[in-house]
Protein backbone atom coordinates (compact mmCIF):
# COMPACT_ATOMS: atom_id res chain seq x y z
CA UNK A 1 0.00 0.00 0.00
CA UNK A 2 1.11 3.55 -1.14
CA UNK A 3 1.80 6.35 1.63
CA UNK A 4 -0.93 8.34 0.35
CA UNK A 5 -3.65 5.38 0.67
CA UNK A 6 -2.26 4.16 4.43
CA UNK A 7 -2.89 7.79 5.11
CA UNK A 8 -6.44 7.64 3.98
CA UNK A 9 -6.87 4.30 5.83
CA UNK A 10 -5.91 5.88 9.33
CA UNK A 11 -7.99 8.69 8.97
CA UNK A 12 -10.98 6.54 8.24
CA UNK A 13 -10.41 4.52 11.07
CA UNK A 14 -10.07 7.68 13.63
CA UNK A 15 -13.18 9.06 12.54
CA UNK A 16 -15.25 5.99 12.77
CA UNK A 17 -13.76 5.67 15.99
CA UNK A 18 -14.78 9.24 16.93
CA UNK A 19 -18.54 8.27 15.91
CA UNK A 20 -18.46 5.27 18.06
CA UNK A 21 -17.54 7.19 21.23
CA UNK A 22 -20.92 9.46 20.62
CA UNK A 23 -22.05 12.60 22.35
CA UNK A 24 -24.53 14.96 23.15
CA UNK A 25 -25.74 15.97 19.66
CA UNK A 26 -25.47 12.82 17.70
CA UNK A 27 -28.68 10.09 20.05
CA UNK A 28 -28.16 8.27 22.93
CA UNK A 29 -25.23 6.24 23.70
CA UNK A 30 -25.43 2.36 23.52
CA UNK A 31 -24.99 1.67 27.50
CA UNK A 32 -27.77 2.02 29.42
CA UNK A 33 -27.54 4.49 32.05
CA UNK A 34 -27.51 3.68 35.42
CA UNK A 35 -27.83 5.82 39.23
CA UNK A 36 -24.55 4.23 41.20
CA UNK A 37 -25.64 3.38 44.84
CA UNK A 38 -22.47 5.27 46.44
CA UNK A 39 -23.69 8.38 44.86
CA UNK A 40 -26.84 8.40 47.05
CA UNK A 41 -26.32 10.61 50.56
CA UNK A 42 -25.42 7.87 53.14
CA UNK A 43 -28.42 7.56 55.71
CA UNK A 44 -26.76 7.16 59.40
CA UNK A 45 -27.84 8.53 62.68
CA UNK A 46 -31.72 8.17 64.12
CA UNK A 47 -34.91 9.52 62.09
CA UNK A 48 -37.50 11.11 64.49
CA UNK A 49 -40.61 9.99 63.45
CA UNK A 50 -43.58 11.64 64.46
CA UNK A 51 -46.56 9.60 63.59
CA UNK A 52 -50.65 9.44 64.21
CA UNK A 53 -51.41 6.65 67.42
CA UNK A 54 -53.09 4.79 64.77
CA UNK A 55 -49.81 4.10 62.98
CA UNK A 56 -48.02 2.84 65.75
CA UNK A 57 -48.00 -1.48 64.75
CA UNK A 58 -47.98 -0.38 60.57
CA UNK A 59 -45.07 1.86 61.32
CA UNK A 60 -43.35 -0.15 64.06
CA UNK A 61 -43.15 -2.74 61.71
CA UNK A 62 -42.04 -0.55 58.80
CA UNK A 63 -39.10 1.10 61.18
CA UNK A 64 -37.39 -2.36 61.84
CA UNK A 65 -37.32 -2.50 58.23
CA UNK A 66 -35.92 0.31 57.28
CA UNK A 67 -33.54 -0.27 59.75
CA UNK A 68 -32.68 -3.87 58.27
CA UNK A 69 -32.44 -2.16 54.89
CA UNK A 70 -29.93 0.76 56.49
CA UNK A 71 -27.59 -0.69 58.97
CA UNK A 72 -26.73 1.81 61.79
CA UNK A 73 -29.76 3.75 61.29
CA UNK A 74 -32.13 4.19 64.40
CA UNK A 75 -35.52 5.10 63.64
CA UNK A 76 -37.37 6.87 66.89
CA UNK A 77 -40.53 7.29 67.32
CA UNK A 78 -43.17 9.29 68.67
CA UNK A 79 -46.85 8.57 68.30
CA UNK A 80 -49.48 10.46 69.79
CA UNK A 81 -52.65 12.60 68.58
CA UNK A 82 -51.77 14.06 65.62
CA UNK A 83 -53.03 17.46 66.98
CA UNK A 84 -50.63 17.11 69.73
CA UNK A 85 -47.91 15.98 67.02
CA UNK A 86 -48.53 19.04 65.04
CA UNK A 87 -48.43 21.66 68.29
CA UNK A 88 -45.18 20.08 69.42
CA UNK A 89 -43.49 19.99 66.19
CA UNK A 90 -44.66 23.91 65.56
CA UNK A 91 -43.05 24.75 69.20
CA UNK A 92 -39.60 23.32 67.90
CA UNK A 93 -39.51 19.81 68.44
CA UNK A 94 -36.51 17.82 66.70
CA UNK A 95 -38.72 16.36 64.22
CA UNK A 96 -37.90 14.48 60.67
CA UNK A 97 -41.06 13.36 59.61
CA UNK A 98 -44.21 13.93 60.36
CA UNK A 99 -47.09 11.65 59.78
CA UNK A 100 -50.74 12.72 60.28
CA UNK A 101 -54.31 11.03 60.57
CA UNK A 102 -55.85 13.85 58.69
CA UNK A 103 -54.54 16.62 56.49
CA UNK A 104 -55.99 19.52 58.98
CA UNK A 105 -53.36 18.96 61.20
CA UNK A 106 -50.65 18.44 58.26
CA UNK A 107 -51.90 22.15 58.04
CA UNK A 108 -51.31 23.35 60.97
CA UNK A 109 -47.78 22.23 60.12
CA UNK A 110 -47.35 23.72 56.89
CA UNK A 111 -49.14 27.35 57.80
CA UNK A 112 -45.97 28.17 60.49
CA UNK A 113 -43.48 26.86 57.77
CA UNK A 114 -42.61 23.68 60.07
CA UNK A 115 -43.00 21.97 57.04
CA UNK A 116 -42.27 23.53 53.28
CA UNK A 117 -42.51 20.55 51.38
CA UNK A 118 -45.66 19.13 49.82
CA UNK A 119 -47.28 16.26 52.08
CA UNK A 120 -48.27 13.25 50.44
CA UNK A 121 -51.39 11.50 50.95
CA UNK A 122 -50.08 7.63 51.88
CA UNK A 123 -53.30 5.78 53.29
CA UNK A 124 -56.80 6.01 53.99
CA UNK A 125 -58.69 5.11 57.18
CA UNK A 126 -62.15 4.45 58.30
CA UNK A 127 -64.05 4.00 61.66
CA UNK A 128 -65.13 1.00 63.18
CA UNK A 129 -67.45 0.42 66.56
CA UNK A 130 -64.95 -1.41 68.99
CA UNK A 131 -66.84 -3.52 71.96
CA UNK A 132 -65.23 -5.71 74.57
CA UNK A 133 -64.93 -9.33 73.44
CA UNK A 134 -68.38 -10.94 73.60
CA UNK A 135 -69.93 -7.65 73.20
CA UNK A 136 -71.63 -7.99 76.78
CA UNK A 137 -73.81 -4.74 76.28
CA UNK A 138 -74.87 -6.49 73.40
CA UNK A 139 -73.91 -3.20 71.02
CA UNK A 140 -75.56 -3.43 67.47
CA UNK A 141 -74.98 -0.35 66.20
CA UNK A 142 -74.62 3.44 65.86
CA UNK A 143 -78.02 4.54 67.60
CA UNK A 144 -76.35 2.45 70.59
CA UNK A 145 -74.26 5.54 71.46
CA UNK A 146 -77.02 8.01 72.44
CA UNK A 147 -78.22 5.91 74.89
CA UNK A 148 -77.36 6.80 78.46
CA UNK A 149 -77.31 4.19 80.38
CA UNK A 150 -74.16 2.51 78.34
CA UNK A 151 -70.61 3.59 78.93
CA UNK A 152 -68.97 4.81 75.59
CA UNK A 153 -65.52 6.05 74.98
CA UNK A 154 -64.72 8.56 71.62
CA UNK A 155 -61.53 10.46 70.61
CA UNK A 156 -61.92 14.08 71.25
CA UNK A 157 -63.09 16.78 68.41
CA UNK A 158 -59.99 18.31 67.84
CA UNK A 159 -57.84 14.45 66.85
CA UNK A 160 -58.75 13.14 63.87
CA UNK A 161 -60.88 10.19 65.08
CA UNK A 162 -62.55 12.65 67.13
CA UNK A 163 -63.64 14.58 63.96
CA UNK A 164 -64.16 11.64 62.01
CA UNK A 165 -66.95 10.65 64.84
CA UNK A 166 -68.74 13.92 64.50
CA UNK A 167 -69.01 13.60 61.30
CA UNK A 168 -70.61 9.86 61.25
CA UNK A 169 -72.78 11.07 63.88
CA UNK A 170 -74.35 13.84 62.36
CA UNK A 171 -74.69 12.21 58.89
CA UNK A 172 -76.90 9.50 61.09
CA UNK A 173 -78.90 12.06 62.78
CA UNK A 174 -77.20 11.03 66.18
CA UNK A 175 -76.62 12.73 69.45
CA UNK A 176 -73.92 10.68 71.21
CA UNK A 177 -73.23 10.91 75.21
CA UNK A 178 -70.03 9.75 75.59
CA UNK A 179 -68.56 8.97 79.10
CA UNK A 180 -65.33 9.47 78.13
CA UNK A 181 -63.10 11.96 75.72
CA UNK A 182 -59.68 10.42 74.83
CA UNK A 183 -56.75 11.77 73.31
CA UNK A 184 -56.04 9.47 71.18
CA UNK A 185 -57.44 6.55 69.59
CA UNK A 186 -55.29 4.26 71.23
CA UNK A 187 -56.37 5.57 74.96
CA UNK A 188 -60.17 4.92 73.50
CA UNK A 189 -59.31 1.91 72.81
CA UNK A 190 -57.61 0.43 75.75
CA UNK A 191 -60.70 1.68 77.28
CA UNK A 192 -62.57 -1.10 75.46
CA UNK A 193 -59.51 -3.64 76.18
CA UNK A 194 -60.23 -3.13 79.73
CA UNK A 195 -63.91 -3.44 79.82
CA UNK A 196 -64.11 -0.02 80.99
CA UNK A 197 -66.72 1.03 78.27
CA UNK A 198 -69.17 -0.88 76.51
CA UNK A 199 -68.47 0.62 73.22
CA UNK A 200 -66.07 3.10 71.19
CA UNK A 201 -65.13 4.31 67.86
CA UNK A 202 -61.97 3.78 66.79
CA UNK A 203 -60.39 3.28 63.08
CA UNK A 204 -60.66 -0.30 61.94
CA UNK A 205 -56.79 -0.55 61.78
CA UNK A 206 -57.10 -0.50 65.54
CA UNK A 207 -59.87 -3.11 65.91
CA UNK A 208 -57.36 -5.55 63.63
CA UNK A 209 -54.51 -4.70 65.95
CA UNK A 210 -55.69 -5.59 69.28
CA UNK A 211 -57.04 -9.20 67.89
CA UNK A 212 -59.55 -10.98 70.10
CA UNK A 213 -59.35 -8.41 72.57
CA UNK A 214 -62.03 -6.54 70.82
CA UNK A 215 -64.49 -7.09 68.57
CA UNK A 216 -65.64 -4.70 65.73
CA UNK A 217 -69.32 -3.65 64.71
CA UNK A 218 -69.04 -2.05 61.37
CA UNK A 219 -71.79 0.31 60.41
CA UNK A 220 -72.36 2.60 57.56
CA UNK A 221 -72.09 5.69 58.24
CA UNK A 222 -68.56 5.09 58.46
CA UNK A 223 -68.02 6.33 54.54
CA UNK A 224 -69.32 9.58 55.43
CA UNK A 225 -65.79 10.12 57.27
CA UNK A 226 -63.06 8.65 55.44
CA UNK A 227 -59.47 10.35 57.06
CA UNK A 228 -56.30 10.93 54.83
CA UNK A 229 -53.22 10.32 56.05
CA UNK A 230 -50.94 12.86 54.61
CA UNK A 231 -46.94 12.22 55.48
CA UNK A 232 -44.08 14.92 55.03
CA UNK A 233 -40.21 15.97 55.26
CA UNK A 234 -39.99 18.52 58.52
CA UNK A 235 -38.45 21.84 57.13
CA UNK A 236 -35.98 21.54 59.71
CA UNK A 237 -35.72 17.88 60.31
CA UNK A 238 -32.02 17.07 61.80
CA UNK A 239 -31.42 13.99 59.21
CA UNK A 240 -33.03 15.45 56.36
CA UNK A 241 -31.45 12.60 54.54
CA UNK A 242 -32.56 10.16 56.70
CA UNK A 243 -36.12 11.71 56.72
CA UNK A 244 -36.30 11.75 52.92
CA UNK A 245 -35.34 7.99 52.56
CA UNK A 246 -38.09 7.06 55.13
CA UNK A 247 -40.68 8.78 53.40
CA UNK A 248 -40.05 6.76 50.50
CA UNK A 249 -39.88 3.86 51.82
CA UNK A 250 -43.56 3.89 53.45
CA UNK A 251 -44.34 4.78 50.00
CA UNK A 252 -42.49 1.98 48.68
CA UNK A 253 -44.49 -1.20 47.46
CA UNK A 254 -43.15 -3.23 50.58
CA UNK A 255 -44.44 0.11 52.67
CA UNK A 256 -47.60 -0.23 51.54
CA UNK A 257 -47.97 -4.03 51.82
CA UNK A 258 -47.44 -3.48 55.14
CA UNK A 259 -49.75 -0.58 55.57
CA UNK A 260 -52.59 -2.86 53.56
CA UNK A 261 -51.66 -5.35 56.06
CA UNK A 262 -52.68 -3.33 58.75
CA UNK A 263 -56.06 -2.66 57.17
CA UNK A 264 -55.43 1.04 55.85
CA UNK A 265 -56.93 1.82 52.75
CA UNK A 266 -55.31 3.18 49.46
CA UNK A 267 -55.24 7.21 48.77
């Protein structure tokens, strides 16, 4: 081969090589692209989780496995009334996440800038009448409430179940007389646990979670009230990382099989 021609050769083979490297203008390159694992922000340190009283088996469970997932990650939690959740987490508490029963107090939240992010709406919820095992008052219903001479437990007005009830009340024409206002639904229902009342409301989540210790009435007024659980990133959450990752996992497919589990609803 002549100088001129090996010349010609080598510059054909540069620029085919040039084409096969690619680049912005000329399409997509051949290898598929692909987020490294190492690049994510390592999650360490605890997650402060404040959640809705209803949530506490659902996101027990879903905490030890977040934690198996992330080695050397605590998750904490704190569950309570989320209208007690949402005052302590206004007044400074070290907070991550935040989950709520309803999105009124997810509002209270968002309103002071506690939380700037947009909540997410993760399960539903519905209530359920929750009577002592072998329903000794011999509850059958709704109308059972008004009646005086029974002992009934309900969540008060301003925590979500406590709305919820008004609600299912007045959409069945009922005055209750309630014996007892809790502050969350997990007081009003150790209530019924202990055979201290002879009938409560309480979501139906709960009435799965305590087993044969109860026994639930549904009734159906109980679509009049359906709650949202909205979830959220704190604005100033400590392990914002941590927080983030959390809140993805509950809505995760293996978060919500464990939430549908528990008897929540979808959004």
């Amino acid at each position: 081969m002549s100088r001129s021609l090996r010349a010609v050769a080598l510059f054909a083979v540069a620029a085919l090589s040039l084409v096969g490297c690619g680049s912005g203008d000329t399409g997509a390159s051949t290898e598929p692209t692909t987020t490294s694992e190492s690049a994510a922000p390592a999650i360490t340190g605890d997650v402060n989780v404040f959640a809705a009283a209803s949530l506490t088996e659902s996101f027990t469970q879903l905490g030890k496995d977040f934690e198996k997932a992330h080695p050397g990650v605590k998750v904490v939690f704190n569950f309570a009334g989320s209208s007690a959740l949402a005052t302590q987490i206004n007044q400074g508490a070290p907070a991550d996440v935040f989950a709520s029963a309803a999105p009124k107090n997810m509002t209270d939240v968002t309103t002071t800038g506690a939380i700037t992010g947009k909540p997410v709406t993760f399960v539903t919820n519905t209530l359920e009448i929750a009577v002592p095992a072998g329903n000794p008052a011999k509850i059958t219903g709704l109308a059972d409430f008004a009646k005086p001479d029974l002992k009934i437990a309900l969540c008060a007005e301003q925590v979500p179940c406590g709305a919820a009830a008004k609600k299912v009340f007045q959409a069945a024409g009922i005055t209750a007389a309630p014996d007892t206002l809790e502050q969350d639904v997990k007081a009003v229902l150790t209530k019924v646990q202990l055979d201290e009342v002879d009938a409560a409301l309480v979501y139906r989540t709960d009435v799965k979670a305590a087993g044969d210790k109860v026994e639930g009435i549904e009734f159906p007024e109980s679509d009049k009230a359906v709650n949202e659980y909205p979830i959220a990133v704190c604005a100033k959450a400590p392990n914002a990382d941590g927080a983030r990752a959390f809140v993805d996992y509950v809505l995760s497919d293996k978060g919500r099989d464990v939430l549908t589990k528990a008897g929540f609803g979808a959004p």
